[in-house]
C-alpha atoms as a PDB file:
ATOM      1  CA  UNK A   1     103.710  67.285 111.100  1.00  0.00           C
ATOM      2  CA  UNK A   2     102.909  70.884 111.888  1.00  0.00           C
ATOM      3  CA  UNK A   3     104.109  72.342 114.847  1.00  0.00           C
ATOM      4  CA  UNK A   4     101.563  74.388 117.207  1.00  0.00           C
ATOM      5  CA  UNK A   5     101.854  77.872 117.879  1.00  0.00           C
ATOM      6  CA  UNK A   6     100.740  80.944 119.255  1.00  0.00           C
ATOM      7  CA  UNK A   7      98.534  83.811 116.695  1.00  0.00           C
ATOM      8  CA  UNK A   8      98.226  86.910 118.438  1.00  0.00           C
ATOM      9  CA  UNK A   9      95.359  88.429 118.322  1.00  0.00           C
ATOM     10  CA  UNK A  10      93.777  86.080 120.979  1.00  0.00           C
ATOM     11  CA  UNK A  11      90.221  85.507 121.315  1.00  0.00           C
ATOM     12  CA  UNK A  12      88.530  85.399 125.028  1.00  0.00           C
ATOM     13  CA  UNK A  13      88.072  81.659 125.757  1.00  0.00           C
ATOM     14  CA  UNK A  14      84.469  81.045 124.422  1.00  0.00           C
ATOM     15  CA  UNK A  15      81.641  81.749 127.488  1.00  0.00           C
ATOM     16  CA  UNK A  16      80.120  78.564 126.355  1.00  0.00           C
ATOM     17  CA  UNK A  17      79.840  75.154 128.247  1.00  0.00           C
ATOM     18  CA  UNK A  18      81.387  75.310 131.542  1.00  0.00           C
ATOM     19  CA  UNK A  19      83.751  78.376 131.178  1.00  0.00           C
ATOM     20  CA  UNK A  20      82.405  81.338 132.908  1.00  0.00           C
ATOM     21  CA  UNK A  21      82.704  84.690 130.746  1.00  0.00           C
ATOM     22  CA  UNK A  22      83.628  87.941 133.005  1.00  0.00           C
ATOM     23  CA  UNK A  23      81.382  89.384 135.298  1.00  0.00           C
ATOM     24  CA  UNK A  24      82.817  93.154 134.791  1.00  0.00           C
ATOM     25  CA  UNK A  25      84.071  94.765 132.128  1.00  0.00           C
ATOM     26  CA  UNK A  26      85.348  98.505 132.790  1.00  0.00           C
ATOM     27  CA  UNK A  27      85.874 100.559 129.483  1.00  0.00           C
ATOM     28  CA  UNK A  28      87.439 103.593 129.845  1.00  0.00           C
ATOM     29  CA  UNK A  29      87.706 105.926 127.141  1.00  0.00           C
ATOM     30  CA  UNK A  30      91.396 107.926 126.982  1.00  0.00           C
ATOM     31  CA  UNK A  31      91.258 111.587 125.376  1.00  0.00           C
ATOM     32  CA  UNK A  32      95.002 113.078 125.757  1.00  0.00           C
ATOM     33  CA  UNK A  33      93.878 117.090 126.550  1.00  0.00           C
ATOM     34  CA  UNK A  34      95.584 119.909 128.215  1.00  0.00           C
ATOM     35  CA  UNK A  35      93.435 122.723 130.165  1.00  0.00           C
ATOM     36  CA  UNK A  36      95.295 126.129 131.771  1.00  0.00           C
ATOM     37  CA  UNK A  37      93.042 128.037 133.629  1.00  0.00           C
ATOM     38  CA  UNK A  38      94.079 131.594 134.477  1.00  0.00           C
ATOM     39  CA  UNK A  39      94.380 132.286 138.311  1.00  0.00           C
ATOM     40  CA  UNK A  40      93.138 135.573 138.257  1.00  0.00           C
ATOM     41  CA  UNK A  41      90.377 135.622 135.494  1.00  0.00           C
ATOM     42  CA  UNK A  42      89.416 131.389 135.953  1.00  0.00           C
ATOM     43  CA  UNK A  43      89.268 132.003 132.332  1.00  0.00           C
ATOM     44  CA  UNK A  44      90.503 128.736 130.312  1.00  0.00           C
ATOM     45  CA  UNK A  45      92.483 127.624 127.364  1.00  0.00           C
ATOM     46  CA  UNK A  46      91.992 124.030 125.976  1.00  0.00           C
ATOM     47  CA  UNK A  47      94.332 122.049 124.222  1.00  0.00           C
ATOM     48  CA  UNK A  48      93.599 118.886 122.284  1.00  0.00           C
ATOM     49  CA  UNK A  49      96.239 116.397 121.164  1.00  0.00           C
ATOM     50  CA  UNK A  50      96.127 113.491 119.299  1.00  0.00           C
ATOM     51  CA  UNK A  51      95.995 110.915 121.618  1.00  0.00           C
ATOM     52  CA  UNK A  52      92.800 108.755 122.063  1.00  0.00           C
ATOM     53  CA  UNK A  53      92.346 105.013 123.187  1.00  0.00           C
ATOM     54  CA  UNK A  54      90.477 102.828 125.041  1.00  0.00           C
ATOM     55  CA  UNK A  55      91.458 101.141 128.099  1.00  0.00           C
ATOM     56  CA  UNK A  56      89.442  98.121 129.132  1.00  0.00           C
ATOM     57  CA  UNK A  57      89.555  96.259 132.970  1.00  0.00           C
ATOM     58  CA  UNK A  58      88.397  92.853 133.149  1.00  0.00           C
ATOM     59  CA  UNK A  59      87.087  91.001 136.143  1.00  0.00           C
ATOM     60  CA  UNK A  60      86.056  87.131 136.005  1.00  0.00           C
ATOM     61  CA  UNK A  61      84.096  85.763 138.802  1.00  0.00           C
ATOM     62  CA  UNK A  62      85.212  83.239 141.589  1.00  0.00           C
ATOM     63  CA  UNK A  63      85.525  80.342 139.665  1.00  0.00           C
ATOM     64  CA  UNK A  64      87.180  76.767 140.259  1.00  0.00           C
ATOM     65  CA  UNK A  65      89.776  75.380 138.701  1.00  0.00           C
ATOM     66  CA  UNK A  66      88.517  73.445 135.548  1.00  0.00           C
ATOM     67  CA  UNK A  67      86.796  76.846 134.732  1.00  0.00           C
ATOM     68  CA  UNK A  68      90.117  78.777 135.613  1.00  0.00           C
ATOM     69  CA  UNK A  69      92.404  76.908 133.982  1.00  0.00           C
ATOM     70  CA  UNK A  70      91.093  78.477 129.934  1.00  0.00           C
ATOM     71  CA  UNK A  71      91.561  81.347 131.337  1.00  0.00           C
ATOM     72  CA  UNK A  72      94.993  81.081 132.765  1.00  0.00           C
ATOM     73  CA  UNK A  73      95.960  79.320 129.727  1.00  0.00           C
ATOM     74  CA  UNK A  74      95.136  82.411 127.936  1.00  0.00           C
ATOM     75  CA  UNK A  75      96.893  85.174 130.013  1.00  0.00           C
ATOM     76  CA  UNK A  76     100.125  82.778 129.813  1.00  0.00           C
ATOM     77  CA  UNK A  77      99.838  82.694 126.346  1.00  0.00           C
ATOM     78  CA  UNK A  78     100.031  86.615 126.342  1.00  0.00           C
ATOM     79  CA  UNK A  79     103.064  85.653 127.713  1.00  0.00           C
ATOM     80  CA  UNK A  80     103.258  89.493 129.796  1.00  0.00           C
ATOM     81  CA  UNK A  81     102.912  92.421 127.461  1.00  0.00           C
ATOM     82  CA  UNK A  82     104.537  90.513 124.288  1.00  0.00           C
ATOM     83  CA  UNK A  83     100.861  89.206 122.292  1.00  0.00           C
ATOM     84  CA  UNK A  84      97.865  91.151 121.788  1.00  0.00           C
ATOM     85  CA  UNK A  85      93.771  89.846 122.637  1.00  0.00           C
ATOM     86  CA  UNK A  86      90.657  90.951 121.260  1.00  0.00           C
ATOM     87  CA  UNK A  87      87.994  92.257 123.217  1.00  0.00           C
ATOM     88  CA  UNK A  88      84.894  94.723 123.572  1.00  0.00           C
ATOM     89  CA  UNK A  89      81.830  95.919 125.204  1.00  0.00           C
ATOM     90  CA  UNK A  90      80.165  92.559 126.589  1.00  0.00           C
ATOM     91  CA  UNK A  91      76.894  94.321 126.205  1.00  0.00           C
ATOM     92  CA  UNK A  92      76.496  95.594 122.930  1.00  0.00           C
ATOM     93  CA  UNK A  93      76.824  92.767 120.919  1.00  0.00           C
ATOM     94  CA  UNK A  94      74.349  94.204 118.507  1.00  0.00           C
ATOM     95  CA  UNK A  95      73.971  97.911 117.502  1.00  0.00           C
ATOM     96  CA  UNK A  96      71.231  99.438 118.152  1.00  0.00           C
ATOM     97  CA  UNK A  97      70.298 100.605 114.855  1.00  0.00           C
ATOM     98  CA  UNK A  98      69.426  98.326 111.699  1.00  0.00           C
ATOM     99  CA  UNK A  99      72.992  98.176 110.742  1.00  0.00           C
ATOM    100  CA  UNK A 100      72.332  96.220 107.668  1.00  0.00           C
ATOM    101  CA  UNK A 101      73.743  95.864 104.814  1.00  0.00           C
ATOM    102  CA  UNK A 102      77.708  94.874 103.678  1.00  0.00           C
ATOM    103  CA  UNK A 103      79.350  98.357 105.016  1.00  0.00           C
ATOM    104  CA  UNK A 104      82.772  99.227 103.636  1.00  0.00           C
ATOM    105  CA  UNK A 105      84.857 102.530 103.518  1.00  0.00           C
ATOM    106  CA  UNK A 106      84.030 104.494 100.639  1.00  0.00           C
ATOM    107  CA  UNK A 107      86.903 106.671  99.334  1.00  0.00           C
ATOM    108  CA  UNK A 108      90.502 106.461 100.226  1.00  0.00           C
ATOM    109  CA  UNK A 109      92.446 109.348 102.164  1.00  0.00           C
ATOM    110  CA  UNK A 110      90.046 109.924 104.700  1.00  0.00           C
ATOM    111  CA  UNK A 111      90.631 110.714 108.297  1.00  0.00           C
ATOM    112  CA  UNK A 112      89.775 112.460 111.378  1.00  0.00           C
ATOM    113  CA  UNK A 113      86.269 111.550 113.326  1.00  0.00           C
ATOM    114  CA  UNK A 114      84.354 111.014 110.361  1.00  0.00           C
ATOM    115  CA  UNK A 115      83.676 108.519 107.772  1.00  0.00           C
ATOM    116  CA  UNK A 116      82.144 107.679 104.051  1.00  0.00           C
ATOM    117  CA  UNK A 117      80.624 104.630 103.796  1.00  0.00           C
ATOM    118  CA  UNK A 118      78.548 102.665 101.562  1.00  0.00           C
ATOM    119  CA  UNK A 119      76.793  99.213 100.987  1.00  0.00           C
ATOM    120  CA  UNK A 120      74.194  99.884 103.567  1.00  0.00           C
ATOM    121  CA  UNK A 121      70.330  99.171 102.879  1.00  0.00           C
ATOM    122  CA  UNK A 122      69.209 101.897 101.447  1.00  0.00           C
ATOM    123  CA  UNK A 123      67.113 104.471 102.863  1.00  0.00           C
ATOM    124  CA  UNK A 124      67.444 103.322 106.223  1.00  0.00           C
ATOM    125  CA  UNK A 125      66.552 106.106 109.110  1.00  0.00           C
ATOM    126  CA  UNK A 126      69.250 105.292 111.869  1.00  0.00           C
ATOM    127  CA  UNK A 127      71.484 102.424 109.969  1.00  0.00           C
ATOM    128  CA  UNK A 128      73.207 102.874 113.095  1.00  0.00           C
ATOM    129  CA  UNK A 129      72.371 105.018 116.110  1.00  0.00           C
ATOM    130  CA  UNK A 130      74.764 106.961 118.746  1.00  0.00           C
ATOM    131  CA  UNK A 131      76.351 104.823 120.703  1.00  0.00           C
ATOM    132  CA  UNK A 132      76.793 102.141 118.476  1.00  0.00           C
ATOM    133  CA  UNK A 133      80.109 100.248 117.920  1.00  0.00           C
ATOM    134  CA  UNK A 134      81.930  99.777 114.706  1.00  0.00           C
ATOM    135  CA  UNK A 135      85.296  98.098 114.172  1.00  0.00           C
ATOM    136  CA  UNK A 136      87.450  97.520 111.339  1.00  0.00           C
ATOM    137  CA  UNK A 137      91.141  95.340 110.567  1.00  0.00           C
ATOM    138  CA  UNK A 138      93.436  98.490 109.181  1.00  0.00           C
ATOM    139  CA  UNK A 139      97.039  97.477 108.618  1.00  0.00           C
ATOM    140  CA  UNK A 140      96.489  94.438 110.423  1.00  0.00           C
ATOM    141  CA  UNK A 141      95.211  95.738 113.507  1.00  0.00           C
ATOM    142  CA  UNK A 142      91.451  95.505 114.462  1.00  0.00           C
ATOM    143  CA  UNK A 143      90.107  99.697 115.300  1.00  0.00           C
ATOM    144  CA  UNK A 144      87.076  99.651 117.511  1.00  0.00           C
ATOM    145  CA  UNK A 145      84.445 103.358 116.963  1.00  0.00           C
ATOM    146  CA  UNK A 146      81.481 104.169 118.827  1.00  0.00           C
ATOM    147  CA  UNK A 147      79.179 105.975 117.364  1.00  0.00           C
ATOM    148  CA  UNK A 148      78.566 109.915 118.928  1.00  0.00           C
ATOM    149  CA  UNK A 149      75.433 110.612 116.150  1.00  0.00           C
ATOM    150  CA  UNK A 150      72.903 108.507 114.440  1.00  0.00           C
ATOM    151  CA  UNK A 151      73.353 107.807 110.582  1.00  0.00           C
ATOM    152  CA  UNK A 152      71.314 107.113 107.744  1.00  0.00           C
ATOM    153  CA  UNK A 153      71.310 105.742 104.901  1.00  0.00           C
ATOM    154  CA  UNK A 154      70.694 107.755 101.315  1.00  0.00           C
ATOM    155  CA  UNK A 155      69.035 105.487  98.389  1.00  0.00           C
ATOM    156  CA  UNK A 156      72.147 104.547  97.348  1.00  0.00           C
ATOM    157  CA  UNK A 157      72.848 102.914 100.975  1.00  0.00           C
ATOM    158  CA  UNK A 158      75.822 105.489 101.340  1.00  0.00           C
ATOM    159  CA  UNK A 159      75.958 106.870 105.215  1.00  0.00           C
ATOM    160  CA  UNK A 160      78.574 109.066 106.627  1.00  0.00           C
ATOM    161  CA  UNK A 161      79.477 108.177 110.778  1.00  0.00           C
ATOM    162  CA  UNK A 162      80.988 110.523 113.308  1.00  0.00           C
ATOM    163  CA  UNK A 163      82.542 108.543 115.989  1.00  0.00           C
ATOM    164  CA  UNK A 164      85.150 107.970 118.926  1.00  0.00           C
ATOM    165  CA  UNK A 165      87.844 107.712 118.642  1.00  0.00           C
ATOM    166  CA  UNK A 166      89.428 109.524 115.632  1.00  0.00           C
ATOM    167  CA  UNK A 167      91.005 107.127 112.736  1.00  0.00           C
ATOM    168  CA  UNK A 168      94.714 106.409 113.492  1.00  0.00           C
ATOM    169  CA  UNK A 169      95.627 105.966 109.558  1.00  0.00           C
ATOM    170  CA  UNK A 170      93.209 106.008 107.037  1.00  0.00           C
ATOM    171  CA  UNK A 171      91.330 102.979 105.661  1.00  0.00           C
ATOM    172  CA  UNK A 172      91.541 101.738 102.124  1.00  0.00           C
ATOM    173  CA  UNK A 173      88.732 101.917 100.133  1.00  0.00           C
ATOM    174  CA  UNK A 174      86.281  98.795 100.360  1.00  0.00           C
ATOM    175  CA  UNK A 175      87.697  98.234 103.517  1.00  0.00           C
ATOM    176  CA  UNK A 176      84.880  96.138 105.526  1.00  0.00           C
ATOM    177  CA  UNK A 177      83.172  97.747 109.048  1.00  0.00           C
ATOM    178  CA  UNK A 178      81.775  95.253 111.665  1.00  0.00           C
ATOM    179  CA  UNK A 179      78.700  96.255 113.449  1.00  0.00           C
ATOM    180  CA  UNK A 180      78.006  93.452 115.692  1.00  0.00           C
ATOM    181  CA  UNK A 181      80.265  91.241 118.027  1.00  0.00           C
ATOM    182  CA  UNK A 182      82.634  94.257 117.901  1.00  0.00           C
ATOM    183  CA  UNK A 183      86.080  94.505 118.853  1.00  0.00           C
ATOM    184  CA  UNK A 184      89.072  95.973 119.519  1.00  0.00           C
ATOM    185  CA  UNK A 185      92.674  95.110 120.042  1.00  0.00           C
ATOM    186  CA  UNK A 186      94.436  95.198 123.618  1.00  0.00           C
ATOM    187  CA  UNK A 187      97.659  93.972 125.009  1.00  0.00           C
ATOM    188  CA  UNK A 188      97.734  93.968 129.011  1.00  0.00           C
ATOM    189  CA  UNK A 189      99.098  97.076 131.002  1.00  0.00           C
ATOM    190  CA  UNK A 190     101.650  94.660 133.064  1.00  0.00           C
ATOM    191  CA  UNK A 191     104.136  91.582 132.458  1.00  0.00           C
ATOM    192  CA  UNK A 192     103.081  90.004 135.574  1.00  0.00           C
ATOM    193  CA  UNK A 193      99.493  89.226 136.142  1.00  0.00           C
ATOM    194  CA  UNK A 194      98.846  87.209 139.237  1.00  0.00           C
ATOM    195  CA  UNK A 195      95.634  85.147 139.568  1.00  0.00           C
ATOM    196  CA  UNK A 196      94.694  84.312 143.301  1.00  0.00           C
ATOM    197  CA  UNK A 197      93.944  80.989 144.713  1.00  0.00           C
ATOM    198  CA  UNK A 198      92.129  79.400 148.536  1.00  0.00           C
ATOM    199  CA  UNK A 199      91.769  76.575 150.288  1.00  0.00           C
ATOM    200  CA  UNK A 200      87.797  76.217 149.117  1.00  0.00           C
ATOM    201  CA  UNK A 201      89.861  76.088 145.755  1.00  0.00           C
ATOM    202  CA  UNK A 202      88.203  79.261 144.233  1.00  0.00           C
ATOM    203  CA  UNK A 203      90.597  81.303 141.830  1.00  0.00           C
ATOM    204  CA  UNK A 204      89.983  84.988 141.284  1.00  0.00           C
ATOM    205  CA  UNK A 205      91.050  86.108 137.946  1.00  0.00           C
ATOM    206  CA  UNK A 206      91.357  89.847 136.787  1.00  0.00           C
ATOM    207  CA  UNK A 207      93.496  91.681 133.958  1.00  0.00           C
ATOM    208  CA  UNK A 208      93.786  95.065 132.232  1.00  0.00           C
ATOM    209  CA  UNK A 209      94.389  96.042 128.958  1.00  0.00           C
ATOM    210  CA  UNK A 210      95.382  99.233 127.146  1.00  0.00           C
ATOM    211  CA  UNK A 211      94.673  99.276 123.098  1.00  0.00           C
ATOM    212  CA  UNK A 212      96.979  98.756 120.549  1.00  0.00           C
ATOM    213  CA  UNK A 213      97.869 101.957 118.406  1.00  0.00           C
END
């Protein structure tokens, strides 16, 4: 008999049936950057570091309990800041450009804000357009990109992407990029996240999560 357990990363409970997807999702995008600004000329220097993430806030609405109770299954399960959970922009399921095609990395060593890629549809004006997401699984860890340019494809369905933010390691060759239902990997900003409940028996759910680096 196998024993249950617990694979972290979690999905959302599925939005389907009676449980109740979130009603707000807050993305906030993290740039880590220094600015000294001279007191006597206002001139300014800028520093940029490294750091870059997203932060994501999560608010369901008033629900009762048998739609709740998913949900509080699932934060448990996080068990505080220990597991991880996959989430990402509840709107933009779909890019907005063709994004066709099986996409993978193309060439190994590669890093900073930009990307070579290949296995697109060829000659494809805007394979994917700015704003677009774009995630892939790198060293077991799912890294979620939005697009800050459109790309095209060439006639041998090779595109390179600019993007937020910049790769954390760089990808193997032939490593695979996701274009729709796009995600990225979070564990929650506290141990303890309380969920609130009244006498009408309504619970109000909400949690916050910082990405995984």
């Amino acid at each position: 008999m196998t024993t249950p357990s617990i694979t972290y990363p979690l999905v959302l409970p599925s939005a389907g049936g009676s449980i109740r997807g979130p009603s707000k999702c807050t993305i906030t995008p993290i740039a880590v950057t220094a600015v000294a600004e001279s007191p006597f000329t206002l001139s300014q220097q800028v520093q940029v570091f490294p750091g870059q993430r997203w932060n994501v806030d999560i608010t369901l609405p008033v629900m009762k309990q048998n739609d709740a109770e998913p949900w509080l299954a699932f934060l448990l399960s996080l068990n505080g800041r220990q597991g991880t959970f996959l989430v990402g922009d509840p709107l933009r399921s779909q890019p907005r450009g063709a994004g066709s095609g099986s996409p993978v990395v193309n060439g190994s060593n590669q890093t900073g804000n930009t990307l070579i890629t290949n296995g697109w549809s060829s000659n494809v004006t805007g394979i994917l357009k700015a704003g677009d997401y774009f995630h892939m699984v790198v060293g077991g860890k799912y890294r979620l990109h939005k697009l800050l340019q459109d790309a095209s494809s060439d006639g041998s369905g090779n595109a390179t992407l600019i993007f937020w933010p910049s790769l954390r390691e760089s990808p193997p060759s032939g490593t695979s990029l996701v274009v729709q239902n796009t995600v990225g990997q979070f564990r929650q900003t506290v141990s303890q996240n309380p969920w609130a409940e009244d006498v009408g028996g309504f619970y109000t759910i909400a949690f916050s999560g910082v990405e995984v680096i």
